[in-house]
C-alpha atoms as a PDB file:
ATOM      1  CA  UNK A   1      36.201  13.441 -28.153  1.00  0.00           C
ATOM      2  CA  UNK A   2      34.166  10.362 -27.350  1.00  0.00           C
ATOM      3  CA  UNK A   3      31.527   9.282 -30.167  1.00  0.00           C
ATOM      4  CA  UNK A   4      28.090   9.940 -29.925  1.00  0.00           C
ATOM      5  CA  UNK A   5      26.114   7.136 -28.992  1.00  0.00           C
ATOM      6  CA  UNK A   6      22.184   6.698 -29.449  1.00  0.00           C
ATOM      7  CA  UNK A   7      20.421   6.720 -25.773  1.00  0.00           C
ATOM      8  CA  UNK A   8      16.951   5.872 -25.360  1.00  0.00           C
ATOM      9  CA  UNK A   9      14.134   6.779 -22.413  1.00  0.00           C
ATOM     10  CA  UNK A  10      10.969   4.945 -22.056  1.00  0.00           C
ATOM     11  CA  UNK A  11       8.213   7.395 -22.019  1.00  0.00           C
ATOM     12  CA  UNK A  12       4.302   6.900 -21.575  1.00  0.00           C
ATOM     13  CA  UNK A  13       2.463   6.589 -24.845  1.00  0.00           C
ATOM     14  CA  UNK A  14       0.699  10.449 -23.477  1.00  0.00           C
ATOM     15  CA  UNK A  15       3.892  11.841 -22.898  1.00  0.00           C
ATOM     16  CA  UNK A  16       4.944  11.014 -26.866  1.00  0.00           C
ATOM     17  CA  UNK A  17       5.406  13.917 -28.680  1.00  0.00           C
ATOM     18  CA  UNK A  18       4.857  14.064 -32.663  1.00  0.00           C
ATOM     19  CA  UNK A  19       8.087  14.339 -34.240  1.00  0.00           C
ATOM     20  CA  UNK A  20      10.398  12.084 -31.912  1.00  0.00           C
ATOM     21  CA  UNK A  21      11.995   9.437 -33.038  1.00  0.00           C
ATOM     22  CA  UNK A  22      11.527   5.604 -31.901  1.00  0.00           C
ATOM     23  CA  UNK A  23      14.303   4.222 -30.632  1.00  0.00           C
ATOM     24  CA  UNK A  24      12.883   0.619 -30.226  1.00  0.00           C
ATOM     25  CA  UNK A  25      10.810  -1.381 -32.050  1.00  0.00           C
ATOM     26  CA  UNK A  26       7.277  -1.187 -30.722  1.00  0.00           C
ATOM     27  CA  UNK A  27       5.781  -4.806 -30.566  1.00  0.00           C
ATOM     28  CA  UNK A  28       2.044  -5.913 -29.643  1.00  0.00           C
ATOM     29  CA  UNK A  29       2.069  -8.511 -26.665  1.00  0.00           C
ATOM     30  CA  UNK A  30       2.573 -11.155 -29.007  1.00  0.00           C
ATOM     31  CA  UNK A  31       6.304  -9.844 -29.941  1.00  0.00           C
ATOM     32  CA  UNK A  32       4.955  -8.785 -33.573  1.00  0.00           C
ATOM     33  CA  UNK A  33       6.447  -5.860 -34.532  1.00  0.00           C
ATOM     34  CA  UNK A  34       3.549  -2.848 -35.036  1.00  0.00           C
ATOM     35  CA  UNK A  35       6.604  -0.135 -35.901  1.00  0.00           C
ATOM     36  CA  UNK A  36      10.399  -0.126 -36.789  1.00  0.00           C
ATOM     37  CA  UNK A  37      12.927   1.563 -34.452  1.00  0.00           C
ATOM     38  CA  UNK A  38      13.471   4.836 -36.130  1.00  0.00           C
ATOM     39  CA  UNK A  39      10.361   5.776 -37.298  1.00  0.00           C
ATOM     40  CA  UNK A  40       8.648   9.194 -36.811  1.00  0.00           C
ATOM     41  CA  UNK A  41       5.942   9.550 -34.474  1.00  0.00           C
ATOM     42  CA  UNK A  42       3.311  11.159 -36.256  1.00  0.00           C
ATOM     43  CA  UNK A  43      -0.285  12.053 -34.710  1.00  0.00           C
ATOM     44  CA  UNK A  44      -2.024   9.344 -36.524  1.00  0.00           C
ATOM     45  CA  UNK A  45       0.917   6.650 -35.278  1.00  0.00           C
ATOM     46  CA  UNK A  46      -0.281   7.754 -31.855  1.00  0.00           C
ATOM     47  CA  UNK A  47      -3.938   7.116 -32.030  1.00  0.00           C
ATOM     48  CA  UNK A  48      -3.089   3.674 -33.473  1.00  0.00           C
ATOM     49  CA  UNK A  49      -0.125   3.021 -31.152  1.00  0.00           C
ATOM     50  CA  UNK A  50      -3.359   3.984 -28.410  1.00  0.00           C
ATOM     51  CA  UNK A  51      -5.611   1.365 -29.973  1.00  0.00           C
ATOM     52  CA  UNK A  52      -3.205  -1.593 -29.951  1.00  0.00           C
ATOM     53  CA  UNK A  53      -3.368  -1.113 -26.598  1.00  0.00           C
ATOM     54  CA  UNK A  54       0.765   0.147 -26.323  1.00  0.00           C
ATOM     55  CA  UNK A  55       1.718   2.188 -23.252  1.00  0.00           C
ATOM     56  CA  UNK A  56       4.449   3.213 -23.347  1.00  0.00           C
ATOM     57  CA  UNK A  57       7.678   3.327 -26.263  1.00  0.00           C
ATOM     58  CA  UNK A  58      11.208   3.859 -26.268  1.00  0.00           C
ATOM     59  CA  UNK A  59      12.113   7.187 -27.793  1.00  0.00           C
ATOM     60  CA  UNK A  60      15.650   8.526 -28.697  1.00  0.00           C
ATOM     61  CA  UNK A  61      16.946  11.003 -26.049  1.00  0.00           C
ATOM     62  CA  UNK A  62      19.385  13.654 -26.978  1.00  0.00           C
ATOM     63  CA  UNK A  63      23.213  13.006 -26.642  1.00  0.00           C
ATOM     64  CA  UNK A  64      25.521  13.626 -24.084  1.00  0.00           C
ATOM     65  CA  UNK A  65      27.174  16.575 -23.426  1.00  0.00           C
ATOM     66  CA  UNK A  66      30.749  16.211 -22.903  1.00  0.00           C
ATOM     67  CA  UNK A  67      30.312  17.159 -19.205  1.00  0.00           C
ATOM     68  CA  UNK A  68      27.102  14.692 -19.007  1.00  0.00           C
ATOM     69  CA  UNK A  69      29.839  11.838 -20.204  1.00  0.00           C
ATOM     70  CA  UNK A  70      32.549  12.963 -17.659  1.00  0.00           C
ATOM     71  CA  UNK A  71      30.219  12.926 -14.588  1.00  0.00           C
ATOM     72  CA  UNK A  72      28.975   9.369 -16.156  1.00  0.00           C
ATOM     73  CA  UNK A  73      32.978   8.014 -16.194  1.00  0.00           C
ATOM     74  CA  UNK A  74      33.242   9.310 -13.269  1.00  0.00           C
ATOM     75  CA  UNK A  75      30.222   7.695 -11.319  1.00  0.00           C
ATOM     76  CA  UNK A  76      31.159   4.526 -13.207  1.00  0.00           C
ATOM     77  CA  UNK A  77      34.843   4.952 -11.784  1.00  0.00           C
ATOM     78  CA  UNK A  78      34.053   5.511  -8.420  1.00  0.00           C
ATOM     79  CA  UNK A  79      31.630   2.350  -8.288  1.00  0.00           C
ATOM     80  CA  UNK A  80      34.551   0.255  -9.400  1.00  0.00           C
ATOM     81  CA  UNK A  81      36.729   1.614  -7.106  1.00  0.00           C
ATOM     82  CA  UNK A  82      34.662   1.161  -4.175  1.00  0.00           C
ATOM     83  CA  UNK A  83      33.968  -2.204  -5.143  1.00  0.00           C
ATOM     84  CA  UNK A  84      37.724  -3.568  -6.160  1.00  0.00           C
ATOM     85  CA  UNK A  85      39.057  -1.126  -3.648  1.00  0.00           C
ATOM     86  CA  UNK A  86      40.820  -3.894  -1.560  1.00  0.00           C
ATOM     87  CA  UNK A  87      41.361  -6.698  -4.476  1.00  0.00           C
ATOM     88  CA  UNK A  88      43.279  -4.756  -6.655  1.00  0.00           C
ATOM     89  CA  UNK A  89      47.044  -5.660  -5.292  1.00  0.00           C
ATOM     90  CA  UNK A  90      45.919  -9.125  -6.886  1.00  0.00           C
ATOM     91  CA  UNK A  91      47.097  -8.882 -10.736  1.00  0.00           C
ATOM     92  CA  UNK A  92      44.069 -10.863 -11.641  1.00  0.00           C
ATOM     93  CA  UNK A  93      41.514  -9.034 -10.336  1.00  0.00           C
ATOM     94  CA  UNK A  94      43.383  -5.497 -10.949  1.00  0.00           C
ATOM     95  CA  UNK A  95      42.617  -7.018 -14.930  1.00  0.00           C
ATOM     96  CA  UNK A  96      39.294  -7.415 -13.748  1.00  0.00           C
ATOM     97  CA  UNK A  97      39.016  -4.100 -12.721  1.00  0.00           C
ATOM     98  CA  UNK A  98      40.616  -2.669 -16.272  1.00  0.00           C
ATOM     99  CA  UNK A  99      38.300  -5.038 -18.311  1.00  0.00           C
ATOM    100  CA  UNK A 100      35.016  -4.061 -16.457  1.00  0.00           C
ATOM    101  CA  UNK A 101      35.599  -0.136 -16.199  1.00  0.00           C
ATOM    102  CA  UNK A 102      36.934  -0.247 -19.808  1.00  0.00           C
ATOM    103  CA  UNK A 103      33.799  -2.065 -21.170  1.00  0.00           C
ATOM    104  CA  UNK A 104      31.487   0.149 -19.248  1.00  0.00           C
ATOM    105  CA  UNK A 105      33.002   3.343 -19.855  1.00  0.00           C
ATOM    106  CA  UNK A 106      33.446   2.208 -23.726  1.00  0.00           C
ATOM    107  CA  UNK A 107      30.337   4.152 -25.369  1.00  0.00           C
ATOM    108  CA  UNK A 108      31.031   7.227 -22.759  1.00  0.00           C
END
C-alpha cells in the first residue's frame, strides 16, 4: 500500500475552520513568518490572521483513498502516454518516459 503523503488546499481565510491544521507557513507580505506550518487554527489565530491582512492559507487536506491514488496514477499514466506515445521505440526517451512517470507517480 502506497504511504500516506501530506496534501494541502489553499482555502480563503473565511472558509478556515477552527481546528484545521496549517499546512504552510503563513507569512506577511514581507516573507516574515506570522505562523508555523502545523499549527492549529484557533478562533483567536483567525481574527489576527484577518488583521495582518492574510487571505487566504494553506490547510492540510485529508489523504487519499486508495481509489483517489489509482485514478491519480492513472491520469498521470495516460498523460505520459499520450505525450511519449510515438518516442518511445527510442531507448532514450522510453528512459525518459520511466524516469518522469516514476517520479510523478512516486508519493501516489
Amino acid at each position: 500500500m502506497a504511504k500516506d503523503t501530506e496534501r494541502r488546499q489553499q482555502i480563503a481565510l473565511a472558509d478556515v475552520t477552527v481546528g484545521v491544521q496549517l499546512a504552510a507557513d503563513v507569512t506577511d507580505e514581507k516573507g516574515h513568518c506570522l505562523v508555523p506550518s502545523g499549527t492549529v487554527v484557533t478562533e483567536r489565530l483567525l481574527e489576527q490572521l484577518g488583521r495582518h491582512g492574510v487571505s487566504e492559507v494553506a490547510v492540510a487536506a485529508a489523504p487519499m483513498s486508495e481509489e483517489e491514488r489509482r485514478a491519480a496514477r492513472d491520469a498521470v499514466t495516460q498523460r505520459l502516454e499520450r505525450r511519449f506515445g510515438l518516442v518511445k521505440d527510442d531507448p532514450l526517451m522510453a528512459e525518459l518516459y520511466r524516469l518522469v512517470l516514476n517520479y510523478r507517480t512516486k508519493d501516489l
